[in-house]
N, C-alpha and C. Protein backbone atom coordinates (compact mmCIF):
# COMPACT_ATOMS: atom_id res chain seq x y z
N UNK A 1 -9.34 -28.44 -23.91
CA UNK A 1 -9.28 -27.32 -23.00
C UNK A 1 -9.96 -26.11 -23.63
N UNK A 2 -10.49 -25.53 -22.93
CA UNK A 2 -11.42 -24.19 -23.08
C UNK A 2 -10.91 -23.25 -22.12
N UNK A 3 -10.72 -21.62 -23.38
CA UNK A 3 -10.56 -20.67 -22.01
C UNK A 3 -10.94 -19.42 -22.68
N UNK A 4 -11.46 -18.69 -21.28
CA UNK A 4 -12.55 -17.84 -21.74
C UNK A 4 -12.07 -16.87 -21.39
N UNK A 5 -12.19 -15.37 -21.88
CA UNK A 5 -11.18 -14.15 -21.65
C UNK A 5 -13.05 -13.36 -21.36
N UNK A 6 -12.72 -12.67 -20.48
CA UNK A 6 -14.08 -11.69 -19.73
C UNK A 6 -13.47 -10.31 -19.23
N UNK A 7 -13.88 -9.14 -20.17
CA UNK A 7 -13.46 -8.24 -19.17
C UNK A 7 -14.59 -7.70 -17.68
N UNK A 8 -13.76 -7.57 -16.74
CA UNK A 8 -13.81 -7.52 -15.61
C UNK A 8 -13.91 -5.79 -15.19
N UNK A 9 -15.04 -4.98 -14.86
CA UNK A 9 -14.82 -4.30 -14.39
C UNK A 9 -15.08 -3.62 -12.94
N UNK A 10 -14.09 -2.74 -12.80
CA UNK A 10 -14.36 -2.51 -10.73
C UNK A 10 -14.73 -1.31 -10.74
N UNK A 11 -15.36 -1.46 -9.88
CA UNK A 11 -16.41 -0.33 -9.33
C UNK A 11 -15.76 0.23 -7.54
N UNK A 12 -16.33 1.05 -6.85
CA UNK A 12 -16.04 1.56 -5.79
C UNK A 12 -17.32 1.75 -4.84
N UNK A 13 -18.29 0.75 -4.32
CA UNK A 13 -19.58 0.44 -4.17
C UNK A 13 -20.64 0.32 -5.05
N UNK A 14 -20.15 0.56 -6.93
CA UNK A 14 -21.34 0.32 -7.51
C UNK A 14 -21.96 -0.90 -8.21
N UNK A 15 -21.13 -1.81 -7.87
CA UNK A 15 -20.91 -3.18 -8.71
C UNK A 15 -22.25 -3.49 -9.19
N UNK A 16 -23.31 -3.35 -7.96
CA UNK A 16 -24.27 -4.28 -8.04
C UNK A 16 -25.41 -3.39 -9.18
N UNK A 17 -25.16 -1.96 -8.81
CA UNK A 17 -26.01 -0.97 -9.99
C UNK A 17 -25.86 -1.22 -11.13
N UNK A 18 -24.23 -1.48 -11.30
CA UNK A 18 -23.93 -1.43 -13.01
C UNK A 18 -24.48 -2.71 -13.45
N UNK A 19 -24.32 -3.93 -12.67
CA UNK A 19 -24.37 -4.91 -13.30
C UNK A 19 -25.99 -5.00 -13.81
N UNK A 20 -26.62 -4.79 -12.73
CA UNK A 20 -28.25 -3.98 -13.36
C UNK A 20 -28.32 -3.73 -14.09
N UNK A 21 -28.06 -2.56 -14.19
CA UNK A 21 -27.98 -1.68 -15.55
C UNK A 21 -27.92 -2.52 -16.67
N UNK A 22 -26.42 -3.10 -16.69
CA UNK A 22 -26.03 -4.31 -18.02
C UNK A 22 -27.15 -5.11 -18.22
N UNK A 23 -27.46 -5.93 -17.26
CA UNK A 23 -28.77 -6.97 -17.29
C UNK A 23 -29.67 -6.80 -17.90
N UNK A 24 -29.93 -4.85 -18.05
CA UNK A 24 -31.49 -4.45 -18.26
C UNK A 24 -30.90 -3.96 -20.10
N UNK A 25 -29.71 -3.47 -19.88
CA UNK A 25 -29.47 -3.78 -21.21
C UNK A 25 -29.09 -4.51 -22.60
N UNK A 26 -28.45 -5.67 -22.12
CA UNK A 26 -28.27 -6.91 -22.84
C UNK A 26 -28.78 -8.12 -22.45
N UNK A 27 -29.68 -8.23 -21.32
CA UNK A 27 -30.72 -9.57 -21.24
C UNK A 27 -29.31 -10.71 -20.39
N UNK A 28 -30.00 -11.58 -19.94
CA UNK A 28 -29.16 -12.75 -19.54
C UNK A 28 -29.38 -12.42 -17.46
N UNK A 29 -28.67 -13.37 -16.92
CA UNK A 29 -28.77 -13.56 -15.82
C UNK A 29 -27.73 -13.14 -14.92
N UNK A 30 -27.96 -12.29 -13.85
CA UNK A 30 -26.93 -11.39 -12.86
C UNK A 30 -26.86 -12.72 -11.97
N UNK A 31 -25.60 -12.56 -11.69
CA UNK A 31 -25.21 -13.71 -10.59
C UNK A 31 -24.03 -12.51 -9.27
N UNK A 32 -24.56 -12.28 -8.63
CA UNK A 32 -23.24 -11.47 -7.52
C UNK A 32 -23.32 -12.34 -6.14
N UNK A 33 -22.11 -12.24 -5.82
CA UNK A 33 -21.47 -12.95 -4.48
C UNK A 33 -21.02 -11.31 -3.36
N UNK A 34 -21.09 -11.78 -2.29
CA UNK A 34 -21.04 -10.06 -1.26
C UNK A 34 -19.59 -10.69 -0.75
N UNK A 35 -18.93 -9.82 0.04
CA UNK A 35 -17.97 -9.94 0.38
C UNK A 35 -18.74 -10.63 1.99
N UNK A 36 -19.86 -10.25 2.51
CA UNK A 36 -20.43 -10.93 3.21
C UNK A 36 -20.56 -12.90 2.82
N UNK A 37 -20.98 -12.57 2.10
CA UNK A 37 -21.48 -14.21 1.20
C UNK A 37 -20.63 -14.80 1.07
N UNK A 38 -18.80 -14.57 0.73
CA UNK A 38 -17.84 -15.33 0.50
C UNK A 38 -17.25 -15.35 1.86
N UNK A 39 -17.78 -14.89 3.27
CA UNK A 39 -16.70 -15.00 4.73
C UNK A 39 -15.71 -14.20 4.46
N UNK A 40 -15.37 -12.72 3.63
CA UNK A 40 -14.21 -12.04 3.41
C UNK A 40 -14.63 -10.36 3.82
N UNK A 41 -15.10 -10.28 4.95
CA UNK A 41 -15.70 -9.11 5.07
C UNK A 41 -14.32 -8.10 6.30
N UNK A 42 -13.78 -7.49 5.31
CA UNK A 42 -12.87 -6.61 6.13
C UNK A 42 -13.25 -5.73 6.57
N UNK A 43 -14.09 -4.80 6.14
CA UNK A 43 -14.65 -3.21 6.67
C UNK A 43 -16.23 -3.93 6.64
N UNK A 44 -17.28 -3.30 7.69
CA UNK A 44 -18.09 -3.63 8.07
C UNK A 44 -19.57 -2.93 6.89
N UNK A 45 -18.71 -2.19 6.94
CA UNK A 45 -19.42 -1.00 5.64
C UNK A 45 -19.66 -1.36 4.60
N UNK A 46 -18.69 -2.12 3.99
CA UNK A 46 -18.41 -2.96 2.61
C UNK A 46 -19.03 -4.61 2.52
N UNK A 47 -19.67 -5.07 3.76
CA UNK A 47 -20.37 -6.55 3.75
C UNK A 47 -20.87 -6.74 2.75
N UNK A 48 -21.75 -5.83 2.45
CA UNK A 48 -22.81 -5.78 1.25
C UNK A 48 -22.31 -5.49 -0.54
N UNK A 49 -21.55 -5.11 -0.27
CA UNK A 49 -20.97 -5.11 -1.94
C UNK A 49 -20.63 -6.04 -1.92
N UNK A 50 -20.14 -5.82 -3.44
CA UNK A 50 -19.79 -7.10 -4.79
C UNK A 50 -18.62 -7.51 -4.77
N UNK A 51 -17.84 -8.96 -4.48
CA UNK A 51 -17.08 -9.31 -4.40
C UNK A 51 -16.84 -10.45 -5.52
N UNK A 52 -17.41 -10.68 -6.29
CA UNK A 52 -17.84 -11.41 -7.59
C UNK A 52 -19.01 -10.73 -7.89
N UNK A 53 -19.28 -10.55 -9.34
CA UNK A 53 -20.69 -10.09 -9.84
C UNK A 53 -20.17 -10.49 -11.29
N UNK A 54 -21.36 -10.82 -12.26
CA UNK A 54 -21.25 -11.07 -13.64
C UNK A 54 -23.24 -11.13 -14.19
N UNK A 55 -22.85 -10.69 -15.32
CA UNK A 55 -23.70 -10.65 -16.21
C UNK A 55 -23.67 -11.66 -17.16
N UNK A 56 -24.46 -12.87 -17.78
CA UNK A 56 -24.03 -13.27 -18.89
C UNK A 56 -25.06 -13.75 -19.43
N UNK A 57 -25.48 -13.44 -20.35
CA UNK A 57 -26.48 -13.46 -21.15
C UNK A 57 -26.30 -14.71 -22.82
N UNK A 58 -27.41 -14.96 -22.94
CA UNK A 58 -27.23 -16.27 -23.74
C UNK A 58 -26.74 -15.40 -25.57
N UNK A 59 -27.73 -14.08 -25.69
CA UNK A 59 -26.55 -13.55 -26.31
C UNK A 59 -25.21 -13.22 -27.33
N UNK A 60 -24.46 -13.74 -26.12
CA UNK A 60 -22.67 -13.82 -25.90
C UNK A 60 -22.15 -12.57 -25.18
N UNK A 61 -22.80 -11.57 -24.67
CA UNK A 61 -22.55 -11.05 -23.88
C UNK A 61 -22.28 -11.54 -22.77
N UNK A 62 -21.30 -10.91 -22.04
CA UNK A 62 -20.55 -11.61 -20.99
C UNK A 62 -19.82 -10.27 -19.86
N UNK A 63 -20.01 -9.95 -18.89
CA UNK A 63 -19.24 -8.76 -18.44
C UNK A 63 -19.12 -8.99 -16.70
N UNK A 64 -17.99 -9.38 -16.08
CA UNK A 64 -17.95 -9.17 -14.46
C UNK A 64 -17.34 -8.25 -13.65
N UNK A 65 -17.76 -7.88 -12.82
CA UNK A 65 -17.67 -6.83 -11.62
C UNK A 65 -17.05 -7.26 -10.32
N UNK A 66 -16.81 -6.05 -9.79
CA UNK A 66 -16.48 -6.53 -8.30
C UNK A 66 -16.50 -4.76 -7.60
N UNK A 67 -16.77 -4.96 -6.36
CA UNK A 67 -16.01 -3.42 -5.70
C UNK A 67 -14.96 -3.34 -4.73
N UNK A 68 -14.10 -2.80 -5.66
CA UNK A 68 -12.68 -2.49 -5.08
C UNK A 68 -13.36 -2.41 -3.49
N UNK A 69 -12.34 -3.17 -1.97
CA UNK A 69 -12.59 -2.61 -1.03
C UNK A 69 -11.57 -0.92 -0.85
N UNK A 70 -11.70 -0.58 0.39
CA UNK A 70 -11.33 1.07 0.49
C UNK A 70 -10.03 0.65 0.53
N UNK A 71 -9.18 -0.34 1.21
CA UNK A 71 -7.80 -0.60 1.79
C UNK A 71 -7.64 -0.94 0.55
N UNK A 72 -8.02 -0.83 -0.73
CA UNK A 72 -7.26 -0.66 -1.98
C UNK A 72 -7.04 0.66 -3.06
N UNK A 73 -5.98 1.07 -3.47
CA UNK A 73 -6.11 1.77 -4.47
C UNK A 73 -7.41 2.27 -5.58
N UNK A 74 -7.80 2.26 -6.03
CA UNK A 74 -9.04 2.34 -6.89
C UNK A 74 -8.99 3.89 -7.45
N UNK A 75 -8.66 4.27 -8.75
CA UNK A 75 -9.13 5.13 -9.65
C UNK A 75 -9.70 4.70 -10.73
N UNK A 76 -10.80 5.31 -10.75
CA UNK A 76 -12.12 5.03 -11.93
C UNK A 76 -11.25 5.66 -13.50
N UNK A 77 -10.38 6.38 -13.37
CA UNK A 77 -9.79 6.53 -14.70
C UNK A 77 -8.69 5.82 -14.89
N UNK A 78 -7.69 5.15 -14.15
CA UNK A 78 -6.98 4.40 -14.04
C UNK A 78 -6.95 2.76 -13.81
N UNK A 79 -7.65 2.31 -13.16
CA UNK A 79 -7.75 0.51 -13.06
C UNK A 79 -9.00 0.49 -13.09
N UNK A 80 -10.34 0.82 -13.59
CA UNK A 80 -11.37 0.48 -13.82
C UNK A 80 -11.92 -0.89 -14.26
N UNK A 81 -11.35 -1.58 -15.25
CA UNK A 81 -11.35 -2.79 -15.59
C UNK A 81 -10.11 -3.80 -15.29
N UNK A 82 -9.84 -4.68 -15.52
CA UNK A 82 -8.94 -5.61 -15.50
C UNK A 82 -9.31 -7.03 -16.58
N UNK A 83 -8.91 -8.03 -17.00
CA UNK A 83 -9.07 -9.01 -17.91
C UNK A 83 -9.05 -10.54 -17.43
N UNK A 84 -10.03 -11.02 -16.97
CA UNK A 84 -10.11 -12.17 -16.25
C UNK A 84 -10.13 -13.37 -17.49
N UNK A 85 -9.07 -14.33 -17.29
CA UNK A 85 -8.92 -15.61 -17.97
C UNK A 85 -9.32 -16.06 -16.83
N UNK A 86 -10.77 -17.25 -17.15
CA UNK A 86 -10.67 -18.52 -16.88
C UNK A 86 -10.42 -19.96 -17.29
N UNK A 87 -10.34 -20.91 -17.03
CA UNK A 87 -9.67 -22.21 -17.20
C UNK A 87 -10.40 -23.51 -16.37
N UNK A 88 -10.49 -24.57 -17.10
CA UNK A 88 -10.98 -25.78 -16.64
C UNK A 88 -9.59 -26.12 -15.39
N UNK A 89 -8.25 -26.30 -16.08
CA UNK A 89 -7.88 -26.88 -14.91
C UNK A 89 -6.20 -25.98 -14.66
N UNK A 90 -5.50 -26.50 -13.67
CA UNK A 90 -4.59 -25.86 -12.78
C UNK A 90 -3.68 -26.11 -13.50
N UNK A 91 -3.34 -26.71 -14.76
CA UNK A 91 -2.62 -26.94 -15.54
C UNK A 91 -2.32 -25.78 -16.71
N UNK A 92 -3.39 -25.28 -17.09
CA UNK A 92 -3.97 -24.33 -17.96
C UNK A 92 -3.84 -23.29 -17.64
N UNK A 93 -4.48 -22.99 -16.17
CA UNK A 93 -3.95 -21.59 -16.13
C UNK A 93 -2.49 -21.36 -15.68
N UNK A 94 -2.38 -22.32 -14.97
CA UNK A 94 -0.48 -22.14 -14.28
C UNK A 94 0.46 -22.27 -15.23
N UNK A 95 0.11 -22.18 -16.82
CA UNK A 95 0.97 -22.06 -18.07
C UNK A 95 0.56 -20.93 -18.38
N UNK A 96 -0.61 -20.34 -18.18
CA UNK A 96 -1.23 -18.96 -18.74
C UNK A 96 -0.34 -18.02 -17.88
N UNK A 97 -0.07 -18.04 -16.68
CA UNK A 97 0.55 -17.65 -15.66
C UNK A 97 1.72 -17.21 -15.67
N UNK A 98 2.25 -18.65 -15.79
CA UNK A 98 4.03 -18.02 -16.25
C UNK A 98 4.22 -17.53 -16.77
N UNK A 99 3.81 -17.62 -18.65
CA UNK A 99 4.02 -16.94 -19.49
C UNK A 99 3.24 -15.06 -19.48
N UNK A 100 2.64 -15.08 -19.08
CA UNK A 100 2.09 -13.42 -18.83
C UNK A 100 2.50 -12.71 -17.43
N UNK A 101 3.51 -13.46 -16.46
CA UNK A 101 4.35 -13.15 -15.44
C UNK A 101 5.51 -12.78 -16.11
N UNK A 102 6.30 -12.67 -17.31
CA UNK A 102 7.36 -12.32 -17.49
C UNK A 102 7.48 -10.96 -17.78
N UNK A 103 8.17 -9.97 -16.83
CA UNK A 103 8.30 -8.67 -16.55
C UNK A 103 7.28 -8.36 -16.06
N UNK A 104 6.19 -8.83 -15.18
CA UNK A 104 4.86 -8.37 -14.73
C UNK A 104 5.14 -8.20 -13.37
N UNK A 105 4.40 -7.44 -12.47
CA UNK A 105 4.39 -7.28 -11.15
C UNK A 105 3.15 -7.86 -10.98
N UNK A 106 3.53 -9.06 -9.65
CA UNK A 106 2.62 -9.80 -9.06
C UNK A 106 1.71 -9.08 -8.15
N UNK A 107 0.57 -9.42 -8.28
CA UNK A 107 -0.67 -8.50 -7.43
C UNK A 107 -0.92 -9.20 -6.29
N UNK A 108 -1.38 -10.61 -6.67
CA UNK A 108 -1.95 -11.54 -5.95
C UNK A 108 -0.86 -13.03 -6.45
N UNK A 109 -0.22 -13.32 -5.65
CA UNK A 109 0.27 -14.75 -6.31
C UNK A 109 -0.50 -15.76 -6.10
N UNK A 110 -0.55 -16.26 -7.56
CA UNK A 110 -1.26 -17.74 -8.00
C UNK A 110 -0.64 -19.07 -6.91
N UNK A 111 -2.57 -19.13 -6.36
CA UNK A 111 -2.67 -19.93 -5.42
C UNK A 111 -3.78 -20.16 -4.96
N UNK A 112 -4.37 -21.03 -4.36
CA UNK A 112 -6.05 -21.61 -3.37
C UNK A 112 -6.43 -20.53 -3.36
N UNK A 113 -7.82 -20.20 -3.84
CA UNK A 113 -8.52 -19.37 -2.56
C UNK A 113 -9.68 -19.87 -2.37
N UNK A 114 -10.08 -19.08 -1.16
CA UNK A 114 -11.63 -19.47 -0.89
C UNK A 114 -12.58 -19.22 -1.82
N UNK A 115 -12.94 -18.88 -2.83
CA UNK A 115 -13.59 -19.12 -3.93
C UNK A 115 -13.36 -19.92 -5.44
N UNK A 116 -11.80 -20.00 -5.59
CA UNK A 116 -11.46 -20.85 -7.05
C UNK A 116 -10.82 -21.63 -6.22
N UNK A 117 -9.75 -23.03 -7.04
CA UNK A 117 -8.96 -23.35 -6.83
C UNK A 117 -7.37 -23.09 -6.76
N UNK A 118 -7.75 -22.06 -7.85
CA UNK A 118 -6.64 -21.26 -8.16
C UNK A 118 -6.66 -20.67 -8.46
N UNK A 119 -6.05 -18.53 -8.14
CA UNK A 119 -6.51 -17.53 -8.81
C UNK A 119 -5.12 -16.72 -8.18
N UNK A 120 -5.00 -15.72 -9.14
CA UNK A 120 -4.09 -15.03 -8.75
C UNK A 120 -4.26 -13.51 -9.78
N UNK A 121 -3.32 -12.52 -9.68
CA UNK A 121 -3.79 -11.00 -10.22
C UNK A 121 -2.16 -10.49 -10.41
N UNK A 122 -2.12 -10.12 -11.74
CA UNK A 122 -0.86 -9.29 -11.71
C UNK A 122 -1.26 -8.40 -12.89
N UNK A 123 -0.36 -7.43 -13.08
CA UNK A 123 0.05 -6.33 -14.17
C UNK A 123 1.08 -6.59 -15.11
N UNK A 124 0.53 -6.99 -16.22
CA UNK A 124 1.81 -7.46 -17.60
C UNK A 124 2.82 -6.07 -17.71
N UNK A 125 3.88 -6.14 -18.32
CA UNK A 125 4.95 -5.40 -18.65
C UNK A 125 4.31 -4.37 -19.39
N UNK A 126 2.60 -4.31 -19.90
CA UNK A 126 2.09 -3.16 -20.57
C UNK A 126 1.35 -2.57 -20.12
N UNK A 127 1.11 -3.16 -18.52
CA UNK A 127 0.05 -2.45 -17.69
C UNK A 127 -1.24 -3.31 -17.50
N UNK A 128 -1.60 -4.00 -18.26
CA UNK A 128 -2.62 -4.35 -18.25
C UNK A 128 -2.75 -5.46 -17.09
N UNK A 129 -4.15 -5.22 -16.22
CA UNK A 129 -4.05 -6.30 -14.98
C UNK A 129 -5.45 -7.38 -15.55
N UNK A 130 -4.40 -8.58 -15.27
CA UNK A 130 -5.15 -9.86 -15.25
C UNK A 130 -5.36 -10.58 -14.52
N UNK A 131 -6.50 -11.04 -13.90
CA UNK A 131 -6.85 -12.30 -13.30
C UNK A 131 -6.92 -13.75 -13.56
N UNK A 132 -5.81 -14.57 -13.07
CA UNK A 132 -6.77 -15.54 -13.62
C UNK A 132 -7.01 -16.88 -12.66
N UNK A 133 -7.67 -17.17 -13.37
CA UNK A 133 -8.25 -18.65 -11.92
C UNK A 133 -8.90 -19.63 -12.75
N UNK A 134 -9.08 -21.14 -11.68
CA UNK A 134 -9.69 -22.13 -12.40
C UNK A 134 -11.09 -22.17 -12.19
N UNK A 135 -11.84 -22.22 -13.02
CA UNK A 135 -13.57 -22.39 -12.92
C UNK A 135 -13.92 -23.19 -11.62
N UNK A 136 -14.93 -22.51 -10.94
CA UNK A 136 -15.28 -23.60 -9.61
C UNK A 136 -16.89 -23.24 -9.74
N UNK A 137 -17.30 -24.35 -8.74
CA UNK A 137 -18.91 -24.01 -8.60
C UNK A 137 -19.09 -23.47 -7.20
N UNK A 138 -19.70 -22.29 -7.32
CA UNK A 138 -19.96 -21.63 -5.71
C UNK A 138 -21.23 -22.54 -5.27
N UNK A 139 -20.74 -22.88 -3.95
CA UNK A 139 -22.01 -23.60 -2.92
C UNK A 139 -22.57 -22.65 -2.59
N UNK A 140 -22.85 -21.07 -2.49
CA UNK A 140 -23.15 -20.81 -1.57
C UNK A 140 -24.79 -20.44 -1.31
C-alpha cells in the first residue's frame, strides 16, 4: 500500500491562475477538471472553475487546487489550504478515516462520489481539514 499526502489549496475563482503560475514555476503537467466537466455545476457563473486542479511535476513537486463554490464559506486567511490523503484502496483510506475522525467534525462523510470511489472531508480536533479519497482514473 502507498499513500500520498498533497497539500491542497482553495482558491475563490482563481484555481486555474495559480495552478499556472505553479506550472510556470516548478515545471510538470496541469491537469484541472471544471465543475462543468464533472456534471456538478450549481451556480451557472462557477461552470468554468476548478473543481479538481493539480500540478505535478516529475520534480516531486506536487500541489492541488480547487475553487471554493460561493454557497461555501471561503476565507483566504482562514481555510485556504486543506491536506488531501490519497489511497489505492477503500480499505486504506476507511482506516485513515476513522482514526483522524476522532474528535473531528465531519465535513463531507466518507462515501461514493462522482469522481473517487471514496472521498470524504472533515476538520481534526486541531483544525486542520483533510480530504481523503481512493485514487480513480477520470474518463473524462
Amino acid at each position: 500500500m502507498a499513500v500520498k499526502s498533497v497539500t491542497h489549496l482553495n482558491f475563490r475563482g482563481d484555481a486555474r491562475a495559480a495552478l499556472e503560475f505553479y506550472q510556470a514555476v516548478f515545471g510538470g503537467d496541469l491537469a484541472a477538471i471544471t465543475y462543468k466537466d464533472a456534471g456538478s455545476v450549481q451556480d451557472p457563473a462557477e461552470a468554468d472553475q476548478v473543481m479538481w486542479g493539480q500540478v505535478l511535476a516529475g520534480n516531486g513537486f506536487h500541489v492541488m487546487a480547487y475553487d471554493v463554490p460561493s454557497h461555501l464559506p471561503w476565507d483566504q486567511g482562514e481555510n485556504s489550504f486543506f491536506l488531501s490523503v490519497r489511497g489505492e484502496t477503500a480499505d486504506e483510506i476507511t482506516a485513515y478515516w476513522e482514526k483522524l475522525s476522532a474528535g473531528a467534525t465531519i465535513v463531507q462523510p466518507l462515501a461514493p462520489a462522482q469522481w473517487a470511489p471514496l472521498y470524504g472531508m472533515l476538520k481534526d480536533r486541531f483544525g486542520v481539514v483533510w480530504v481523503l479519497d481512493v485514487v480513480s482514473e477520470y474518463g473524462g
